[in-house]
N, C-alpha and C. Protein backbone atom coordinates (compact mmCIF):
# COMPACT_ATOMS: atom_id res chain seq x y z
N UNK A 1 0.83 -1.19 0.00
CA UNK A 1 0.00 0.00 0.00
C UNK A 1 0.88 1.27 0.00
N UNK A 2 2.18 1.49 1.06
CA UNK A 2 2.91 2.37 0.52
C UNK A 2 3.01 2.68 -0.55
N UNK A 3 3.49 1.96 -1.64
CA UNK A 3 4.48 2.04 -2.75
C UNK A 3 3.04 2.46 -3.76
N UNK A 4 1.67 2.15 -3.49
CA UNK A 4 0.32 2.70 -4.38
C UNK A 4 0.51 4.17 -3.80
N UNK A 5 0.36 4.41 -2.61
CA UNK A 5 -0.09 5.74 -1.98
C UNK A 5 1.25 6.69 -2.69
N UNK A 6 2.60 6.28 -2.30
CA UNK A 6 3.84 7.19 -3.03
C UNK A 6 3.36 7.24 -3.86
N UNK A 7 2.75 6.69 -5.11
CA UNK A 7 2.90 6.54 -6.70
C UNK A 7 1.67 7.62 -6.80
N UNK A 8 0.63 7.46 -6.01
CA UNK A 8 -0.63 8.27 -6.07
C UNK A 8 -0.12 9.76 -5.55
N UNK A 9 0.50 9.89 -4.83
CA UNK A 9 1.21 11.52 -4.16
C UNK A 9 2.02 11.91 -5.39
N UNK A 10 2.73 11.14 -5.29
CA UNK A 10 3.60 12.23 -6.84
C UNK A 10 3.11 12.43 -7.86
N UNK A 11 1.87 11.74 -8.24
CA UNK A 11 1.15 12.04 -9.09
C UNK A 11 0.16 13.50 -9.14
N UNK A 12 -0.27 13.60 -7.89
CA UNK A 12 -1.16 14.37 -7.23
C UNK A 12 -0.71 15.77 -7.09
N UNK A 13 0.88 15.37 -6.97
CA UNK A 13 2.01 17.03 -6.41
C UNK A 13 2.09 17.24 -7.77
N UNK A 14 2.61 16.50 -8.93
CA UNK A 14 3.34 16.71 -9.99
C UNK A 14 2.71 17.86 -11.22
N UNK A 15 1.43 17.67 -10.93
CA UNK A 15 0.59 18.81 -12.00
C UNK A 15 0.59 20.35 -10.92
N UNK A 16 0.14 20.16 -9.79
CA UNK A 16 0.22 21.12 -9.06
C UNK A 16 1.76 22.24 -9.04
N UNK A 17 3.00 21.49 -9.37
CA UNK A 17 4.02 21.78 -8.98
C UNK A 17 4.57 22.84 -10.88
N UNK A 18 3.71 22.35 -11.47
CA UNK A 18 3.64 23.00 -13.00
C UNK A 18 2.73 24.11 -12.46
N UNK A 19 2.13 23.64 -12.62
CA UNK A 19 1.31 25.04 -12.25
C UNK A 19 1.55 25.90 -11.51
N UNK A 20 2.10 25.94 -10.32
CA UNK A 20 3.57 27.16 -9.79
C UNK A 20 4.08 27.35 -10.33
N UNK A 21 4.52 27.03 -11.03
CA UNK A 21 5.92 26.97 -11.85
C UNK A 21 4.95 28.35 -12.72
N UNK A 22 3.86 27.89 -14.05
CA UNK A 22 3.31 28.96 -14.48
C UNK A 22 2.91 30.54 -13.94
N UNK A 23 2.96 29.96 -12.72
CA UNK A 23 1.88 31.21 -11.38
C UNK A 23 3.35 31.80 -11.14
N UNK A 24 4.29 31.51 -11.22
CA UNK A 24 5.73 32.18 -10.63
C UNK A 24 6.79 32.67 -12.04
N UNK A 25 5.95 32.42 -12.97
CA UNK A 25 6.59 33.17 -14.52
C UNK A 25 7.74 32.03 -14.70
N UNK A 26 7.82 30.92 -14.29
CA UNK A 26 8.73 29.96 -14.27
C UNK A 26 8.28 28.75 -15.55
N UNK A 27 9.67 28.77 -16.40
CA UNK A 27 9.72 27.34 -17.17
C UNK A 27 8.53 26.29 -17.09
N UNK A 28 7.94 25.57 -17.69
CA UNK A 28 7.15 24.38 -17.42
C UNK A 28 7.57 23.90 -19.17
N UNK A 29 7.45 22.57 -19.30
CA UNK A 29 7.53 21.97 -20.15
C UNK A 29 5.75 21.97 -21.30
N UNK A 30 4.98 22.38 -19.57
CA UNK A 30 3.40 22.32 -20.47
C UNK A 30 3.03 23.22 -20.40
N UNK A 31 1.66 23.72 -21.43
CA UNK A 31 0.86 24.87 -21.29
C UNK A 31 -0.01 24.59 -20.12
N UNK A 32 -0.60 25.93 -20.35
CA UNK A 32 -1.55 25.86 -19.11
C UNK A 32 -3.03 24.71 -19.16
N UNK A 33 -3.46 24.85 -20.67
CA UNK A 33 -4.17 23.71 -20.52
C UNK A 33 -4.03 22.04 -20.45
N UNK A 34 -2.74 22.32 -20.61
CA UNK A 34 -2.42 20.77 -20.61
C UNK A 34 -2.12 20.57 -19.27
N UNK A 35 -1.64 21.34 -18.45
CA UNK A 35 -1.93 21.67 -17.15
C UNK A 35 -3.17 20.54 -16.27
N UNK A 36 -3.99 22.07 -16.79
CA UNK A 36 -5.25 21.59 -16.31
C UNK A 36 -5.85 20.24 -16.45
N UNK A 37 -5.80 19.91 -17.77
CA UNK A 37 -6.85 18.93 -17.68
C UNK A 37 -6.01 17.70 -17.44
N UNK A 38 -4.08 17.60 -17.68
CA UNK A 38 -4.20 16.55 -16.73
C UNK A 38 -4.13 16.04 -14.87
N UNK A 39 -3.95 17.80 -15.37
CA UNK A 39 -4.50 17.71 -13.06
C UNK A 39 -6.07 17.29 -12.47
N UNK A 40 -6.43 17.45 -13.43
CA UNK A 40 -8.21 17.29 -13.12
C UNK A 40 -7.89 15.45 -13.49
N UNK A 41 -7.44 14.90 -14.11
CA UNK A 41 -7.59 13.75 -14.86
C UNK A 41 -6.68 12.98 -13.83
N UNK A 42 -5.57 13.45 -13.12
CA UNK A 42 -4.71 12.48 -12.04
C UNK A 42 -5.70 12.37 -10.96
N UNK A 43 -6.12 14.10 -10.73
CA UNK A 43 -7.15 13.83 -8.84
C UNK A 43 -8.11 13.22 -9.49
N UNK A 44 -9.04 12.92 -10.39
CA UNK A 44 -10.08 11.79 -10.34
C UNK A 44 -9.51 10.24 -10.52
N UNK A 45 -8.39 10.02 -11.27
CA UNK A 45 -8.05 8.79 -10.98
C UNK A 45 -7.52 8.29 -9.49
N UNK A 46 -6.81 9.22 -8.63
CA UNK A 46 -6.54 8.85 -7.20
C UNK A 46 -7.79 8.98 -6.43
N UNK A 47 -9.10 9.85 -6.82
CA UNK A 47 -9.75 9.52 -5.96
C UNK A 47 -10.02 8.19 -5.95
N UNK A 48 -10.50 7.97 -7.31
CA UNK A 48 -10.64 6.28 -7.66
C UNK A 48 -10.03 5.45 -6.59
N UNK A 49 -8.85 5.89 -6.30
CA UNK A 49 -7.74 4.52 -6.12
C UNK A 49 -7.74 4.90 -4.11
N UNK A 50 -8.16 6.14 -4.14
CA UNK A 50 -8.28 6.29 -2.70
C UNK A 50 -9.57 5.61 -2.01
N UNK A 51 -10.73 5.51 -2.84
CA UNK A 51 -11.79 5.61 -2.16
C UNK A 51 -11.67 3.65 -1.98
N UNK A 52 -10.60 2.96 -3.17
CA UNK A 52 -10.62 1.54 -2.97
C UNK A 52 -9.74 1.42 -1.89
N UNK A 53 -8.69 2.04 -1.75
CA UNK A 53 -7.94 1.77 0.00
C UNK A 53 -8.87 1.91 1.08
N UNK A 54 -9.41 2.71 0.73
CA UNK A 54 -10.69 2.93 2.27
C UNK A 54 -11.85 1.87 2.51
N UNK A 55 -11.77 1.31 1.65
CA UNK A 55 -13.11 0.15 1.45
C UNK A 55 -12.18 -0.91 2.07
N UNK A 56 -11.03 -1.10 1.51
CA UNK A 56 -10.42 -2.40 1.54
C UNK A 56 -9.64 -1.94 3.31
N UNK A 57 -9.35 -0.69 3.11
CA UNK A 57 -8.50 -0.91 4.57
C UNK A 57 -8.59 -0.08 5.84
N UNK A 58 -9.88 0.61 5.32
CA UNK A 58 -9.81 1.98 6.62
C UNK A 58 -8.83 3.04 5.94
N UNK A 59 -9.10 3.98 7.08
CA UNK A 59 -8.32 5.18 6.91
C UNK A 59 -6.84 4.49 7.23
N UNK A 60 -5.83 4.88 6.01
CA UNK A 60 -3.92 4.49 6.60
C UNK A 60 -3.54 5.18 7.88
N UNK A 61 -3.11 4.55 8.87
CA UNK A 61 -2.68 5.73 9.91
C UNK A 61 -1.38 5.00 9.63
N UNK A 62 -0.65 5.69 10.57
CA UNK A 62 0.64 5.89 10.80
C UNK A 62 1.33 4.40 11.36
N UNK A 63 0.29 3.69 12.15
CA UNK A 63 0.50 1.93 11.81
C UNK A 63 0.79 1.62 10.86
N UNK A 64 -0.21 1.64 9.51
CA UNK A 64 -0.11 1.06 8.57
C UNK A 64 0.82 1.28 7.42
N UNK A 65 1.33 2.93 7.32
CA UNK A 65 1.89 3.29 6.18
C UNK A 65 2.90 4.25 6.82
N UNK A 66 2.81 4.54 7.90
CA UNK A 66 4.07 5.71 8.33
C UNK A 66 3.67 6.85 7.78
N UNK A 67 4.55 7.80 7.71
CA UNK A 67 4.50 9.24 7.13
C UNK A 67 3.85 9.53 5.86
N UNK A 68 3.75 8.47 5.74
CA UNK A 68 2.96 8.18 4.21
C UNK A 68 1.17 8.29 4.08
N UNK A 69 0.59 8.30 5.67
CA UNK A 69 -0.57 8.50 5.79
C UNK A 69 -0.50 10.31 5.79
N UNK A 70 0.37 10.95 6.03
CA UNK A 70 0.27 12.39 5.69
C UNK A 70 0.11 13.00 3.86
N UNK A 71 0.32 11.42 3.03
CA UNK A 71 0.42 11.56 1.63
C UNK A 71 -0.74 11.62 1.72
N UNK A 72 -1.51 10.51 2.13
CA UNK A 72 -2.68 9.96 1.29
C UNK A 72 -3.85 10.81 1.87
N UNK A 73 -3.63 11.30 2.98
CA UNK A 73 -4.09 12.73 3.28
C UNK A 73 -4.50 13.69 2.32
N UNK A 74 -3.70 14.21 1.63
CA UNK A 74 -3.36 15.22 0.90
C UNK A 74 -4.29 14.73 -0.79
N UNK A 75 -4.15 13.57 -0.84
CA UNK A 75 -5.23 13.00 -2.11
C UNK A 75 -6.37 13.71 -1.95
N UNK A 76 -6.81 12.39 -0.32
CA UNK A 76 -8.33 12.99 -0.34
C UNK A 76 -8.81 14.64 -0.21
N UNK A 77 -7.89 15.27 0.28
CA UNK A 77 -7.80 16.67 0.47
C UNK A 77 -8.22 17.58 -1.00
N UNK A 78 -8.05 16.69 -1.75
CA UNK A 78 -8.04 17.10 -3.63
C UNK A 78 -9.27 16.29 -3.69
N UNK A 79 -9.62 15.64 -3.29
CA UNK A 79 -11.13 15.33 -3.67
C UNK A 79 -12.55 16.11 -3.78
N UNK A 80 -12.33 17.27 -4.13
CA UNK A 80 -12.95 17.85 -3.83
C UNK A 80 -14.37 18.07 -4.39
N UNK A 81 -14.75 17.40 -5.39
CA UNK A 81 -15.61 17.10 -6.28
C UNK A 81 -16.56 15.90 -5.67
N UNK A 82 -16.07 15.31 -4.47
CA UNK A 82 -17.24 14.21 -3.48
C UNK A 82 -16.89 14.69 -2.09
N UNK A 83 -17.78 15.51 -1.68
CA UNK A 83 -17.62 16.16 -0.40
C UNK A 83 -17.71 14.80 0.52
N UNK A 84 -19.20 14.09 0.11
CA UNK A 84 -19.86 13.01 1.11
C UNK A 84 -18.27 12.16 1.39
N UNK A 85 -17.19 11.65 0.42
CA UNK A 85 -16.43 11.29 1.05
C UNK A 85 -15.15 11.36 1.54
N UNK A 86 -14.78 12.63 1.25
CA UNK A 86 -14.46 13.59 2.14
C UNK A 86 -14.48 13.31 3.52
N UNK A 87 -15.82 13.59 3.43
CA UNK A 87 -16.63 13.71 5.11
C UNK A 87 -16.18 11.94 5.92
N UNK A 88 -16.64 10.83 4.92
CA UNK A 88 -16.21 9.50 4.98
C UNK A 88 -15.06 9.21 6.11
N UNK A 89 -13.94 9.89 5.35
CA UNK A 89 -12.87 10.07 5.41
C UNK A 89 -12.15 10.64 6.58
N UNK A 90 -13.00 11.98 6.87
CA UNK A 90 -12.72 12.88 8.04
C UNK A 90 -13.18 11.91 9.66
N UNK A 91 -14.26 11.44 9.36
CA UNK A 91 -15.01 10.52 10.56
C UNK A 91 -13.71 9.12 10.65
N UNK A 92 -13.50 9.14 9.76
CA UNK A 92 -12.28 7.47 10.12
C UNK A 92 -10.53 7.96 10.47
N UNK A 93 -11.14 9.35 10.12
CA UNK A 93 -9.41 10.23 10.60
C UNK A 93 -9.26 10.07 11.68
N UNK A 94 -10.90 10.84 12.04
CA UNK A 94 -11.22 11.32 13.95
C UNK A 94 -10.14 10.13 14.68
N UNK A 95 -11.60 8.80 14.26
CA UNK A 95 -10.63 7.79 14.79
C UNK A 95 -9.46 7.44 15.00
N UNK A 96 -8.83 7.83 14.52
CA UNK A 96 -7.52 7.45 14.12
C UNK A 96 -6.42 8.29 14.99
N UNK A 97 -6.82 9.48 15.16
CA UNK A 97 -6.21 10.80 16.13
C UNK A 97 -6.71 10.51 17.57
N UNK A 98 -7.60 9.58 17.87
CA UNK A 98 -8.23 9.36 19.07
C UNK A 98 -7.12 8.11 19.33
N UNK A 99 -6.84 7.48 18.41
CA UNK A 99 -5.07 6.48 18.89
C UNK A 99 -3.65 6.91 18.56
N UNK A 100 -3.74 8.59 18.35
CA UNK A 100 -2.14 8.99 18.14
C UNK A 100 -1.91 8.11 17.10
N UNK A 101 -2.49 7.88 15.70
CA UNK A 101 -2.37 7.16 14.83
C UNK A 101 -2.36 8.03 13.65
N UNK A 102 -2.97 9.15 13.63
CA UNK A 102 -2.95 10.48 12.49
C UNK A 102 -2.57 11.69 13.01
N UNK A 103 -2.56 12.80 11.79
CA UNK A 103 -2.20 14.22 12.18
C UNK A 103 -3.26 14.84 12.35
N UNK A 104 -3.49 15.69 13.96
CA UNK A 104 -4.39 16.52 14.09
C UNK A 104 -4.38 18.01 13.21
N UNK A 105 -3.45 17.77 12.67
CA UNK A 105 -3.31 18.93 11.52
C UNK A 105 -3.70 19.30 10.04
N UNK A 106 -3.64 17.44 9.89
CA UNK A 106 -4.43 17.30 8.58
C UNK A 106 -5.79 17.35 8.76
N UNK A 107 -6.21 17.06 10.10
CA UNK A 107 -8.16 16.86 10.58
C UNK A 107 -8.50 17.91 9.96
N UNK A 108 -7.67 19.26 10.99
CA UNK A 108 -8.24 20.65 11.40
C UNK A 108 -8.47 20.93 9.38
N UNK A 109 -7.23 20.53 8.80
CA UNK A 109 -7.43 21.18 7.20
C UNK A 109 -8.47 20.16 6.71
N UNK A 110 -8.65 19.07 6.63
CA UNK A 110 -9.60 18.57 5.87
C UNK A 110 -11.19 19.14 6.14
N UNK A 111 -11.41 19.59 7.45
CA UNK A 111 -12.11 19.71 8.55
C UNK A 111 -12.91 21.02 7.69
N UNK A 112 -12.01 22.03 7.95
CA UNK A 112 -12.25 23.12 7.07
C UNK A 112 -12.63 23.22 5.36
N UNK A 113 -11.71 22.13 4.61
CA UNK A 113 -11.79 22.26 3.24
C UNK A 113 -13.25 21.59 3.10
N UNK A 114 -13.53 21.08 3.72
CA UNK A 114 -15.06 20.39 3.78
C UNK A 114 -16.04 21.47 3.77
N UNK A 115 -16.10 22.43 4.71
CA UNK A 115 -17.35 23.11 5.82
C UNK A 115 -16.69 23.96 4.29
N UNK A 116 -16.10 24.68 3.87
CA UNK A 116 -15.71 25.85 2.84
C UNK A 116 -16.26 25.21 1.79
N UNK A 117 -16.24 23.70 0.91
CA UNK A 117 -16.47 23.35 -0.03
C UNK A 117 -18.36 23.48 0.20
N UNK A 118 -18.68 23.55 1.33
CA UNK A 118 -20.41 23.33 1.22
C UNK A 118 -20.97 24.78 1.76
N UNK A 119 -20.15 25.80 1.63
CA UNK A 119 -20.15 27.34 1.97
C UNK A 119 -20.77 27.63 3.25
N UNK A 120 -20.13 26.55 4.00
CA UNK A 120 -19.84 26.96 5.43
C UNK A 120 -19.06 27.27 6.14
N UNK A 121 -19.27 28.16 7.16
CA UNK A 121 -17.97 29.27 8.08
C UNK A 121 -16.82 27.85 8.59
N UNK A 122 -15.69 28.07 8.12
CA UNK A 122 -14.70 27.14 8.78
C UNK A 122 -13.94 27.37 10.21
N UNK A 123 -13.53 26.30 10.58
CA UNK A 123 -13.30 26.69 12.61
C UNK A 123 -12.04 26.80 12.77
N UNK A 124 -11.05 26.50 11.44
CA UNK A 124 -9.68 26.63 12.07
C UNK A 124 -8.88 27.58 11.39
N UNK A 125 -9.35 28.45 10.20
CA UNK A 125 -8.86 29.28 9.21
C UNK A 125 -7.83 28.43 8.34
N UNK A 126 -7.82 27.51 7.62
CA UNK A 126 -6.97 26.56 7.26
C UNK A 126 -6.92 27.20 6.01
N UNK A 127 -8.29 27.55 5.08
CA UNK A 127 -8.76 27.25 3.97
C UNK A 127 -8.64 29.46 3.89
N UNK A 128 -7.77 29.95 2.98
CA UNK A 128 -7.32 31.00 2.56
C UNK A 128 -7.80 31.75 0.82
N UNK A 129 -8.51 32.63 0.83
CA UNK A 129 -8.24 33.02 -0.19
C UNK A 129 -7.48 34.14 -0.66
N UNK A 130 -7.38 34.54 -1.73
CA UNK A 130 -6.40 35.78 -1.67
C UNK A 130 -7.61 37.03 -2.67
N UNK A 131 -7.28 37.89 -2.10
CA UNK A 131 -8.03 39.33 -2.38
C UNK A 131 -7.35 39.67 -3.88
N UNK A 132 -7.90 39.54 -4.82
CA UNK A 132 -7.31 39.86 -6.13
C UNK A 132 -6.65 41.54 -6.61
N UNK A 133 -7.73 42.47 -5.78
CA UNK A 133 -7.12 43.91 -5.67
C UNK A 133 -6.01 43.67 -4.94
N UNK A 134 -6.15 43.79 -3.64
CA UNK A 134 -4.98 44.12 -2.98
C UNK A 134 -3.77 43.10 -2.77
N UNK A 135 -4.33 41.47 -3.47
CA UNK A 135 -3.19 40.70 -3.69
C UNK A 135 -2.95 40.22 -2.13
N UNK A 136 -3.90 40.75 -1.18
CA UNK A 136 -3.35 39.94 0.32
C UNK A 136 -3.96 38.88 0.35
N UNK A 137 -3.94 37.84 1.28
CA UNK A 137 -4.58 36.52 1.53
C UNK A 137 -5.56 36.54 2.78
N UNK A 138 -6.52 36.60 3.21
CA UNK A 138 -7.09 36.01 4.49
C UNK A 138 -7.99 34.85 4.51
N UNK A 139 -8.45 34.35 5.51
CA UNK A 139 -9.18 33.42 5.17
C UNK A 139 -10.88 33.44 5.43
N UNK A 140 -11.23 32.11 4.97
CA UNK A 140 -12.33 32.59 4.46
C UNK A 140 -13.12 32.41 6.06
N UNK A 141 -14.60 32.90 6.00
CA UNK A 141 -15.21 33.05 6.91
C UNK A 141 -15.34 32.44 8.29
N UNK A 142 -14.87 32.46 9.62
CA UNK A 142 -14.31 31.91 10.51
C UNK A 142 -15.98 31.58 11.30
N UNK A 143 -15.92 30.53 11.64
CA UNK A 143 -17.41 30.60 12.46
C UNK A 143 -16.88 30.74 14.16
N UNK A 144 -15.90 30.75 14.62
CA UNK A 144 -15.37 31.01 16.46
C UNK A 144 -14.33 32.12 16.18
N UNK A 145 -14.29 33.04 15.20
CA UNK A 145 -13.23 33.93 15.08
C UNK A 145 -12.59 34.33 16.27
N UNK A 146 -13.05 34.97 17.46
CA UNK A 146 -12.56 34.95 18.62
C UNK A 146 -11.67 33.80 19.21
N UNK A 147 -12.50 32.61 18.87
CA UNK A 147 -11.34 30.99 19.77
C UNK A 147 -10.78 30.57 18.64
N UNK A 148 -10.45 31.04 17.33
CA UNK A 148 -9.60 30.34 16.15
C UNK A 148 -8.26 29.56 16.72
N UNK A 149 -7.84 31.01 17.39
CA UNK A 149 -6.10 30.68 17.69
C UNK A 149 -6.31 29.35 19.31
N UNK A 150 -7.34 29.35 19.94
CA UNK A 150 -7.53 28.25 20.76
C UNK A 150 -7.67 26.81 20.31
N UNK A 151 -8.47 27.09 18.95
CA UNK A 151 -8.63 25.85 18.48
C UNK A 151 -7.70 25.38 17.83
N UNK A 152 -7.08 26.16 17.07
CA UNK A 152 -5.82 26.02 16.31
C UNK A 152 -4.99 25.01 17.05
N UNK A 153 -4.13 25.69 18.35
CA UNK A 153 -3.86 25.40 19.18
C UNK A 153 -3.92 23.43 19.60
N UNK A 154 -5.23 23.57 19.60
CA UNK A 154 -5.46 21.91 19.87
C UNK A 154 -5.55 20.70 18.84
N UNK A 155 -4.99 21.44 17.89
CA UNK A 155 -4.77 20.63 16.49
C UNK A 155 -3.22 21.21 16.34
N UNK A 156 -2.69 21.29 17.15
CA UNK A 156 -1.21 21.26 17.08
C UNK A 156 -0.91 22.63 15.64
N UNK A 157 -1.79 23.34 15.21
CA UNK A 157 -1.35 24.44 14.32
C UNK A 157 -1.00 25.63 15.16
N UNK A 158 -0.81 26.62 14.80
CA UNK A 158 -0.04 27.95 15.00
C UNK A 158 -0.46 28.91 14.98
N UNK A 159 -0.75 29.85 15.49
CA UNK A 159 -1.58 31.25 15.57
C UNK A 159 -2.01 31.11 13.59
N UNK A 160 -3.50 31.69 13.85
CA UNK A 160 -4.10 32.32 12.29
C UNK A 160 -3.06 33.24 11.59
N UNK A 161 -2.81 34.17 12.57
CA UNK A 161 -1.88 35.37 11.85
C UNK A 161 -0.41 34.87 11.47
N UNK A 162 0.13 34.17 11.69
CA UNK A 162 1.33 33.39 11.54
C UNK A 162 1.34 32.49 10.00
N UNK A 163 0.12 32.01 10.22
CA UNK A 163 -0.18 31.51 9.12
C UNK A 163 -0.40 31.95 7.70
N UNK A 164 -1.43 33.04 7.97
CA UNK A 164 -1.64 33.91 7.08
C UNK A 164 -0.52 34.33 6.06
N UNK A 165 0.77 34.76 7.02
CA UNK A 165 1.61 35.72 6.76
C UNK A 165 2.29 34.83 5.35
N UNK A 166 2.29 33.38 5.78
CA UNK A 166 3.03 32.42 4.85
C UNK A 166 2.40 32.35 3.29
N UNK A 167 1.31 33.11 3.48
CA UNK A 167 0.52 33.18 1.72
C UNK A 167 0.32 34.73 1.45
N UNK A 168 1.02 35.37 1.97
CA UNK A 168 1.44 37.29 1.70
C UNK A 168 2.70 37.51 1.26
């Protein structure tokens, strides 16, 4: 299962990492649409291949795959086109952080990219957009704005404003 999940992550980084490359006036070997549609065309084939690890094995924790459950993380995180399993996903994480078996860091972001994908206020400011006038970043609508940096906190992340600063 490692050696699927590696093969599924570099797949997953590899269009994304062109596409910086374009966003930073930098070299790429592809255009932008070739870009696109084979980034759209890798995250639906890993969802594919994610949603059969989860049937066949549960959520990977850190038992099963090591550091490598922070990969396969990051798939479903791109799934963004099936919220419902997403959500699947997030409920077998919980579990999983309830045995020091996952990252409470990936929860707090999946947590958020969820509640933002169904245009609801998110609890940990994970999920950022950037202001196209003024080119700054904040994030999107906080539903505990006052306890962000508390909650943050208990998902092992780092003050909001700290964060922020890293996409300005």
């Amino acid at each position: 299962m490692i050696q699927k999940i590696d093969s599924m992550f570099k797949d997953d980084q590899f269009w994304r990492r062109e596409e910086g490359k374009l966003q930073q006036n930098k070299k790429s070997d592809y255009d932008e649409e070739t870009i696109q549609r084979k980034w759209a065309q890798a995250d639906s084939i890993n969802e594919i291949k994610a949603k059969a690890i989860i049937s066949k094995y549960g959520y990977p924790g850190y038992d099963q795959v090591g550091e490598y459950s922070n990969d396969f993380w990051a798939i479903v995180q791109h799934c963004d086109d099936d919220i419902p399993f997403q959500e699947r996903v997030l409920a077998l994480l919980k579990k999983e952080i309830a045995k020091n078996n996952a990252s409470k860091e990936n929860y707090a972001l999946l947590t958020d990219r969820i509640l933002v994908g169904k245009h609801q206020k998110q609890i940990y400011g994970t999920q950022v957009k950037r202001d196209l006038k003024t080119g700054k970043s904040a994030p999107f609508p906080l539903k505990y704005p006052k306890l962000v940096d508390k909650l943050r906190k208990q998902m092992d992340l780092g003050p909001l404003a700290d964060y922020i600063k890293q996409f300005n």
